[in-house]
Protein backbone atom coordinates (compact mmCIF):
# COMPACT_ATOMS: atom_id res chain seq x y z
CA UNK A 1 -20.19 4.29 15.56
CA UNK A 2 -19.07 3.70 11.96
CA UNK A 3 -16.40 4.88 9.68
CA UNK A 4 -13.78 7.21 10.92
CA UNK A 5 -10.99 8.59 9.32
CA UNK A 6 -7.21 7.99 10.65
CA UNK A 7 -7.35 10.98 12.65
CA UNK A 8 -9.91 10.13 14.32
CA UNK A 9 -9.31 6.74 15.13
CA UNK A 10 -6.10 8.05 16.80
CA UNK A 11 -8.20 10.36 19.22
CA UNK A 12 -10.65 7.79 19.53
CA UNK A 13 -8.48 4.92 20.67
CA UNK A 14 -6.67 7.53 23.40
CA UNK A 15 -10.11 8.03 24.95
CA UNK A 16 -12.19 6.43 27.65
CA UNK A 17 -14.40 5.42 24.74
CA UNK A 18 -14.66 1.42 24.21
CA UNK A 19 -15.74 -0.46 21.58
CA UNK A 20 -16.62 -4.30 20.86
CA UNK A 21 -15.18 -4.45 17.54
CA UNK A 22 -12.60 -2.72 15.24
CA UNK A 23 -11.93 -3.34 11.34
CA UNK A 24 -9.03 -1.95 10.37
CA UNK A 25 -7.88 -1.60 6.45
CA UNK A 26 -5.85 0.27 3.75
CA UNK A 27 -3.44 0.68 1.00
CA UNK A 28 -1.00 1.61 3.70
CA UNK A 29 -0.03 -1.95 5.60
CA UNK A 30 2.18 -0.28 7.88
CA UNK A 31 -0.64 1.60 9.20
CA UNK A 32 -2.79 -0.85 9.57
CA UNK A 33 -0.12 -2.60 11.67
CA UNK A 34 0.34 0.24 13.76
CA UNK A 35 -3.21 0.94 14.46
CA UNK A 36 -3.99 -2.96 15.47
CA UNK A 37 -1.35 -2.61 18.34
CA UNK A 38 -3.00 0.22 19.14
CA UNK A 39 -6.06 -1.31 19.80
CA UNK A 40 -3.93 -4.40 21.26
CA UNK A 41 -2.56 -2.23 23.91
CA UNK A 42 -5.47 -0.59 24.92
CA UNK A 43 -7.37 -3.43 26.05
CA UNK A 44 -4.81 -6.16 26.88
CA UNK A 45 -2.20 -3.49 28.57
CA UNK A 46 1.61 -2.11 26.86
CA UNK A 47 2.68 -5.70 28.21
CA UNK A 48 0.53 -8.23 27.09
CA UNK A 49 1.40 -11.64 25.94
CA UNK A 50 0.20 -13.93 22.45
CA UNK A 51 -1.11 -15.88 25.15
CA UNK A 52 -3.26 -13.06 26.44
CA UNK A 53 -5.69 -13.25 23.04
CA UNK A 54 -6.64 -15.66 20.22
CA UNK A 55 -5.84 -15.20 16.54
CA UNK A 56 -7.00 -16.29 13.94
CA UNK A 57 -5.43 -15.94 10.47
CA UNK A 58 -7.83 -15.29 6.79
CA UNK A 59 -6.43 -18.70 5.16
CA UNK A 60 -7.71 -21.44 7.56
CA UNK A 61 -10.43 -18.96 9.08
CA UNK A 62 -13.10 -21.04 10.67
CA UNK A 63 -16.75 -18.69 11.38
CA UNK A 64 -18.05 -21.57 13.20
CA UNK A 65 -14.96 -21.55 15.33
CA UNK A 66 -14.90 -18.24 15.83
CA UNK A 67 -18.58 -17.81 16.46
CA UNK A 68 -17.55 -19.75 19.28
CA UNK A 69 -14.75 -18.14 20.49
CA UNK A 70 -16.79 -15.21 20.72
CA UNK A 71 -18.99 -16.49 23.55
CA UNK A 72 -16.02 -17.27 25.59
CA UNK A 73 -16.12 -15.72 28.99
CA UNK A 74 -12.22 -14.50 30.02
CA UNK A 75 -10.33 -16.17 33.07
CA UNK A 76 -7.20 -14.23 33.19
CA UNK A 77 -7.75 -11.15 31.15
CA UNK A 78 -10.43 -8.19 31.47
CA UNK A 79 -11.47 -9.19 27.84
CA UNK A 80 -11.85 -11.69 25.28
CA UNK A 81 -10.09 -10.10 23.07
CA UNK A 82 -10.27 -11.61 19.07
CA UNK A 83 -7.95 -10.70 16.26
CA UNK A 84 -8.69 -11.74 12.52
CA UNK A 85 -5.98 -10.71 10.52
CA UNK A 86 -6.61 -10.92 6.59
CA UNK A 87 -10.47 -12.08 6.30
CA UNK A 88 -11.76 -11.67 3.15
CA UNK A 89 -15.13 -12.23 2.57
CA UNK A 90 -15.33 -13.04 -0.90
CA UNK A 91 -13.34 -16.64 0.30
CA UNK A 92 -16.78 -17.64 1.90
CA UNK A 93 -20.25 -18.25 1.29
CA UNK A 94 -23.40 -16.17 1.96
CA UNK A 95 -24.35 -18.43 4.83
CA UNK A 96 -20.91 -18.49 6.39
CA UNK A 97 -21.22 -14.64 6.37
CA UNK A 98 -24.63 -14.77 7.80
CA UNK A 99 -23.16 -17.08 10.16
CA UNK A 100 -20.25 -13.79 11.07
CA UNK A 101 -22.68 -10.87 10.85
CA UNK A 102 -24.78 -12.71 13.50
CA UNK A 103 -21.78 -12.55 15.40
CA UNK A 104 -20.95 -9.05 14.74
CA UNK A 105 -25.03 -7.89 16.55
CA UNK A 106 -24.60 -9.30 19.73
CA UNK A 107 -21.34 -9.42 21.04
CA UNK A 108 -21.40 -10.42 24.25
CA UNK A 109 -19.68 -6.99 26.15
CA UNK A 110 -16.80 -8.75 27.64
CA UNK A 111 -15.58 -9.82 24.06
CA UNK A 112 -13.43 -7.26 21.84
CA UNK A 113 -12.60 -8.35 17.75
CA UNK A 114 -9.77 -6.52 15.60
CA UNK A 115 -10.15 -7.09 11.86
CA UNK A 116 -6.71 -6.52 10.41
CA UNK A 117 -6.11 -6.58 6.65
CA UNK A 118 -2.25 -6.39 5.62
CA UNK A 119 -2.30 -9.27 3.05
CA UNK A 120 -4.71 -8.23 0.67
CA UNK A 121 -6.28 -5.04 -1.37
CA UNK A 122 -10.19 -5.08 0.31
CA UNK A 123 -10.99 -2.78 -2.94
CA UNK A 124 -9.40 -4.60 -5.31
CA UNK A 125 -7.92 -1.91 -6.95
CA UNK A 126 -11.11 0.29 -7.06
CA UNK A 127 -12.68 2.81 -5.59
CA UNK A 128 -15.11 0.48 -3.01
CA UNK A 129 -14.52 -2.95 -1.92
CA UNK A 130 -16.49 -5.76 -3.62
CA UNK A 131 -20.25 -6.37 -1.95
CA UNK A 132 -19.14 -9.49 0.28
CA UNK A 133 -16.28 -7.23 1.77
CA UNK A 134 -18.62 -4.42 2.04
CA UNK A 135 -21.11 -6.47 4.11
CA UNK A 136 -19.03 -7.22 6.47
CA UNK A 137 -17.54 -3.65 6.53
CA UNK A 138 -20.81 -2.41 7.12
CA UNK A 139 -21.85 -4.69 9.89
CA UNK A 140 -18.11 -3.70 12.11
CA UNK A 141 -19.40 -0.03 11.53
CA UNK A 142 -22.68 -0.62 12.41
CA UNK A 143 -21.39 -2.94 15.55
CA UNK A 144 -17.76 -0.71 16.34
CA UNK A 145 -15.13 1.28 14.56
CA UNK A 146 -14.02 1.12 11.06
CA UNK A 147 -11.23 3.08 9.55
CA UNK A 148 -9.38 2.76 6.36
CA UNK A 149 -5.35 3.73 6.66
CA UNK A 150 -4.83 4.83 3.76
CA UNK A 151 -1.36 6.36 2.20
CA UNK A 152 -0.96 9.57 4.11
CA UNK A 153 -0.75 12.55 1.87
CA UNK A 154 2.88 13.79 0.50
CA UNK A 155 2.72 16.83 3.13
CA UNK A 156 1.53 14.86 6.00
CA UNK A 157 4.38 11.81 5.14
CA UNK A 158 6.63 14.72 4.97
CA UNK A 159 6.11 15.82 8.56
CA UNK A 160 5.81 12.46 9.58
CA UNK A 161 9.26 11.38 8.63
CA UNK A 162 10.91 14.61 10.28
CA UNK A 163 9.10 13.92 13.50
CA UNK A 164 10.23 10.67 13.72
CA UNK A 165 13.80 11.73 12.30
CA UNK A 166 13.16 13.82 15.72
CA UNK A 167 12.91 10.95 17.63
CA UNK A 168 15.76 9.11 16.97
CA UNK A 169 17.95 11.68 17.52
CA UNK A 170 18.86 13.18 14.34
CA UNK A 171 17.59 15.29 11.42
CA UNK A 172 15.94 15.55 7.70
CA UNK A 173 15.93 18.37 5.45
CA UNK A 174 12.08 18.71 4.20
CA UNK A 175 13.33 17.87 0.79
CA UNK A 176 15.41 14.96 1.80
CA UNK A 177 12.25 13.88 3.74
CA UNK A 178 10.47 14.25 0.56
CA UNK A 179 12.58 11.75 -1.30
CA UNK A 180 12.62 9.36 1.13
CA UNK A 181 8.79 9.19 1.04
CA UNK A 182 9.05 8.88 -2.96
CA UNK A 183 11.43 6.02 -2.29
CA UNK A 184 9.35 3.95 0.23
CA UNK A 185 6.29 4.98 -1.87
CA UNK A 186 4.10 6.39 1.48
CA UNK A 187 4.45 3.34 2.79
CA UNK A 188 4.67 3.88 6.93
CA UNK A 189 6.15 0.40 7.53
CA UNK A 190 9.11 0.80 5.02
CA UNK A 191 9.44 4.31 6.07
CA UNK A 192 9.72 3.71 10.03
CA UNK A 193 12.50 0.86 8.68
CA UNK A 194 14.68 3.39 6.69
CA UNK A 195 14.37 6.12 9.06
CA UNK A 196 15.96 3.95 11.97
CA UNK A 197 18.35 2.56 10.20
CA UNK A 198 19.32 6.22 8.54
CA UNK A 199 19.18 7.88 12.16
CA UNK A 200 21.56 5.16 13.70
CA UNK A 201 24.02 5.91 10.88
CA UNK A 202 23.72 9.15 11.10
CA UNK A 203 24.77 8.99 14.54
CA UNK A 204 22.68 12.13 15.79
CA UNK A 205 23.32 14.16 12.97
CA UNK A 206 21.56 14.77 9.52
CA UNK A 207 20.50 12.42 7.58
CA UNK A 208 21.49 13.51 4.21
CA UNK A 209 20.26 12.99 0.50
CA UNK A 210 23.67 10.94 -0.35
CA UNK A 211 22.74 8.80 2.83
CA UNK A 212 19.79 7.63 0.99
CA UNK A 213 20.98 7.23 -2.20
CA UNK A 214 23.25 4.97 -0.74
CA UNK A 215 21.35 3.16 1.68
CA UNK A 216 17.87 3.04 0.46
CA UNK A 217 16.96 0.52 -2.22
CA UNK A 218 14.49 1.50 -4.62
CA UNK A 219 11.40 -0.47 -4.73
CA UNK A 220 10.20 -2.33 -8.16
CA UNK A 221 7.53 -0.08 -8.65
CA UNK A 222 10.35 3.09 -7.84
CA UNK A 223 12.32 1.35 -10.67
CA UNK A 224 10.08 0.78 -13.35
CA UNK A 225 8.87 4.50 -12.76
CA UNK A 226 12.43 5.64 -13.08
CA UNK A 227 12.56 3.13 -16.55
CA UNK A 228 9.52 4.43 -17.95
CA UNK A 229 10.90 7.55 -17.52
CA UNK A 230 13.89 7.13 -19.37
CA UNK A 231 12.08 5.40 -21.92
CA UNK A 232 9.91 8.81 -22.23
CA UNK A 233 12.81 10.39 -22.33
CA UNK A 234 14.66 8.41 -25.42
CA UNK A 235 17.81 7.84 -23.21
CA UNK A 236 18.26 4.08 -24.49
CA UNK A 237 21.80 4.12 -22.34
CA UNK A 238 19.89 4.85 -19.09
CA UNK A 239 16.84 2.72 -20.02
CA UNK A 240 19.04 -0.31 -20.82
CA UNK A 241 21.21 0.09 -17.60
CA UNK A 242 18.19 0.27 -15.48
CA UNK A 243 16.49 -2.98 -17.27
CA UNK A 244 20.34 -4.59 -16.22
CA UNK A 245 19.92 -3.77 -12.72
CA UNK A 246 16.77 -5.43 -12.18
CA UNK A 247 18.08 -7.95 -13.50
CA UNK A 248 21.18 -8.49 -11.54
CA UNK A 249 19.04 -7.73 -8.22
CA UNK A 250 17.06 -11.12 -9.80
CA UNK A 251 13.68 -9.84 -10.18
CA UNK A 252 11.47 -11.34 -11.80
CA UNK A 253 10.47 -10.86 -15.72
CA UNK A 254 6.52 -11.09 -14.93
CA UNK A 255 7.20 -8.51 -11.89
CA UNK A 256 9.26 -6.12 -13.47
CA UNK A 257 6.67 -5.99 -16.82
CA UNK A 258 4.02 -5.41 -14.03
CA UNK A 259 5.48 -2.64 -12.68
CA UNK A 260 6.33 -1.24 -16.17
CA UNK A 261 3.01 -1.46 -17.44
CA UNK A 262 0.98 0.19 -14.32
CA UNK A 263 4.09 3.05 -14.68
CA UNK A 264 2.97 3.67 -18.32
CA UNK A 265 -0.88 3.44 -17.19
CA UNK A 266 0.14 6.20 -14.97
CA UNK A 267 1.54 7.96 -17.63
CA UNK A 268 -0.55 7.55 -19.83
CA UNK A 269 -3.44 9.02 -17.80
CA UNK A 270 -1.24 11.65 -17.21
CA UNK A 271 -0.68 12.78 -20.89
CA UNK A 272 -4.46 12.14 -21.73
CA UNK A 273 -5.25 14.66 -18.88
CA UNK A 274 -2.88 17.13 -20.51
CA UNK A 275 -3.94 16.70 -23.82
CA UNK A 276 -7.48 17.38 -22.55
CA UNK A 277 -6.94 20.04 -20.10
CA UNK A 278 -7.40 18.63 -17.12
CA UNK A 279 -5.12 18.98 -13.77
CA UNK A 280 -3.13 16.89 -11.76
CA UNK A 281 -5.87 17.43 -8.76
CA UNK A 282 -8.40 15.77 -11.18
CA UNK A 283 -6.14 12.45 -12.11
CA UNK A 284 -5.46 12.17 -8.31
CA UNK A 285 -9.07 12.34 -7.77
CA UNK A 286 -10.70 10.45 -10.01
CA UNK A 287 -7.71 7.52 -10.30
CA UNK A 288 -7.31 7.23 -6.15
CA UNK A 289 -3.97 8.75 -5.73
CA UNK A 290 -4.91 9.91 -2.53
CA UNK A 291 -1.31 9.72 -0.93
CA UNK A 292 0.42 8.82 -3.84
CA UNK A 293 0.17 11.97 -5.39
CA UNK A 294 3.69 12.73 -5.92
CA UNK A 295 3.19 9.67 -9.05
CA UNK A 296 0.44 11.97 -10.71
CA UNK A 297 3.30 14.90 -10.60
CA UNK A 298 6.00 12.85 -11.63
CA UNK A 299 3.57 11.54 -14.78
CA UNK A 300 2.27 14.58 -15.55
CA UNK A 301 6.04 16.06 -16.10
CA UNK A 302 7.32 13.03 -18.05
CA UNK A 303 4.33 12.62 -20.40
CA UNK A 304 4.85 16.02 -21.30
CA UNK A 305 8.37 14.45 -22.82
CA UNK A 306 6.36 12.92 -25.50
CA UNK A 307 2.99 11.92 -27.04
CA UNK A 308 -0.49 10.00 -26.43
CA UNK A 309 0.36 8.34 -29.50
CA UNK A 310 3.72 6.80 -28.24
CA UNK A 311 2.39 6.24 -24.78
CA UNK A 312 -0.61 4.25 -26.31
CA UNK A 313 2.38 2.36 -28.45
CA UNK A 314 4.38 1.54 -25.56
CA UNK A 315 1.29 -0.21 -23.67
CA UNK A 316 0.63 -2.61 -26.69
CA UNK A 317 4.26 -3.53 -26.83
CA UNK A 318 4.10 -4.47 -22.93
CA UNK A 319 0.78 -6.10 -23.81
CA UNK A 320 2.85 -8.25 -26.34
CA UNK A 321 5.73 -9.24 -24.43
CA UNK A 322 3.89 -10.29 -21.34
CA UNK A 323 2.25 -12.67 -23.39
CA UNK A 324 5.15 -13.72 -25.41
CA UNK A 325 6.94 -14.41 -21.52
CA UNK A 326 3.94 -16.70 -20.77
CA UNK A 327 3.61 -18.54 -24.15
CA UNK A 328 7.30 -18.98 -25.32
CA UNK A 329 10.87 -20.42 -23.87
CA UNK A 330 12.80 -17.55 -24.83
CA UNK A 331 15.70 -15.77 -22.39
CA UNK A 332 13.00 -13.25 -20.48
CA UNK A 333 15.34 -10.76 -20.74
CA UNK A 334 15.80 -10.86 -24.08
CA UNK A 335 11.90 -10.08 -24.86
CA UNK A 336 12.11 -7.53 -22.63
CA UNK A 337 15.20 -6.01 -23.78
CA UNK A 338 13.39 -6.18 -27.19
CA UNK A 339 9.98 -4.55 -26.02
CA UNK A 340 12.60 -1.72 -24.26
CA UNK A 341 14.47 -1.15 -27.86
CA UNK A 342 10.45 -0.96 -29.89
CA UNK A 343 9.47 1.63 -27.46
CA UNK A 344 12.43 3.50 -27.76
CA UNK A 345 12.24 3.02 -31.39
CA UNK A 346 8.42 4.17 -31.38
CA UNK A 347 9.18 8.17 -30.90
CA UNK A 348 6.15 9.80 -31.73
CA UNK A 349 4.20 6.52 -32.78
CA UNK A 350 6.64 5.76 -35.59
């Protein structure tokens, strides 16, 4: 009983062992998705039906309801198998959860739950989830299984994608396997996407670094990274092409300032690390890149293109123009064009 990591939730669910209830979580969606069939599979059988299990979804979550559900005795099935995908806690009170954890110490044994949680961030962006979410984490590890999928590291990614290259057919060089994970961000879902539709163009053979440059669209967060960069770097040509590209692929102002501001937090960290002597290992650490470590490199070698001072600059700009964006009726893309040109403009904290 309790927490497990990935690993061993994999050997776990391949055993004989059984368990009433699994809660199932992480940065990495795709994961979670994968793990929750899984579970799916190994108590309703490889063909089992929507009509073989109830589901319930976080928004219109009843406790009452499924309190009930949980007493249910199955007619056609060997279990009475529950799935709550996207249940967060902090949406209820502390006698609804009451009401859940009851539920959670005596499960009658013919009745299986899955937690699932795609929608949401349980932590919230920090290291532990918030006390209402930990609750109920507790009470699944006390009661089953919990395991949190979180963004496989850059090596293990790296493998991944080349076995499953394998799989289809065709072929990745380890570096070309590396950029695709940089691309997708570590995310498995996106991943298992490109790599399919790579391997079916490929046609059995290699799929090749030009294949996905061409076929691979850069996430937002990819982008901005690649802006920031540029910025960093003083190329106003390349920063100011990028900016147009986001804009002709219609994303939004408030998104793309989003992603430009956490890319220059990232930085930003980076370059205060250098300045006092710390490594990348420690960022990754003490930030939770776990995963995502490959952003911690990437920082670390383009804060080294300039200074502390015009990092610090930069994130006040983006401070301004997201407000001026919420507060004003001007073109969006002029204000961010401007904020662009004043960070370009601010070498060195000038």
């Amino acid at each position: 009983m309790g927490q497990i990591t990935p690993a061993e939730f994999e050997k776990e669910i391949k055993s004989a062992v059984l368990k009433n209830i699994y809660y199932i979580y992480g940065r990495d969606s795709g994961r979670v998705s994968a793990f929750s069939e899984l579970v799916r599979k190994k108590y309703l059988g490889k063909n089992y039906s929507s009509a073989d299990y109830t589901k319930f979804e976080g928004k219109n979550f009843s406790i009452s309801e499924f309190a009930d559900t949980a007493e249910v005795y199955p007619m056609f099935t060997e279990y009475n198998f529950i799935e709550i995908n996207d249940f967060n806690a902090d949406d209820f009170s502390a006698d609804e959860l009451k009401v859940f954890t009851g539920v959670t110490e005596n499960i009658p044994p013919q009745t299986v739950i899955l937690i699932s949680v795609t929608g949401f961030d349980v932590k919230g962006g920090k290291k532990a989830p918030g006390a209402k979410n930990k609750k109920i984490i507790d009470a699944c590890a006390k009661a089953g299984t919990v395991t949190e999928a979180d963004l496989r590291k850059p090596a293990e990614m790296t493998a991944y994608i080349t076995g499953l290259a394998a799989e289809y057919g065709s072929s990745v060089s380890k570096e070309n396997a590396e950029k695709l994970a940089a691309v997708c961000l570590g995310d498995t879902l996106r991943v298992d996407n490109e790599v399919h539709k790579l391997a079916s163009f490929a046609g059995g053979g290699e799929i090749t670094g030009q294949m996905i440059d061409e076929m691979v669209s850069a996430g937002i967060d990819t982008t901005a990274f690649a802006l920031a960069s540029a910025v960093t770097s003083f190329n106003s040509a390349a920063s100011l092409k990028i900016l147009d590209d986001l804009f002709l692929q219609r994303t939004e102002a408030v998104m793309i300032l989003s992603a430009l501001s956490s890319a220059f937090m990232d930085l930003y960290r980076a370059g205060t690390a250098i300045a006092s002597g710390e490594s990348e290992a420690a960022v990754a650490a003490d930030f939770g890149y776990r995963g995502r470590e490959f952003v911690v490199r990437n920082s670390f070698r383009d804060a080294r293109k300039t200074t502390v001072v015009h990092l610090r600059k930069c994130l006040r700009i983006l401070e301004d123009a997201d407000l001026e964006c919420k507060s004003t009726r001007l073109d969006q893309k002029i204000i961010i064009e401007k904020a662009i040109v004043q960070m370009l403009a601010a070498r060195n904290g000038e």
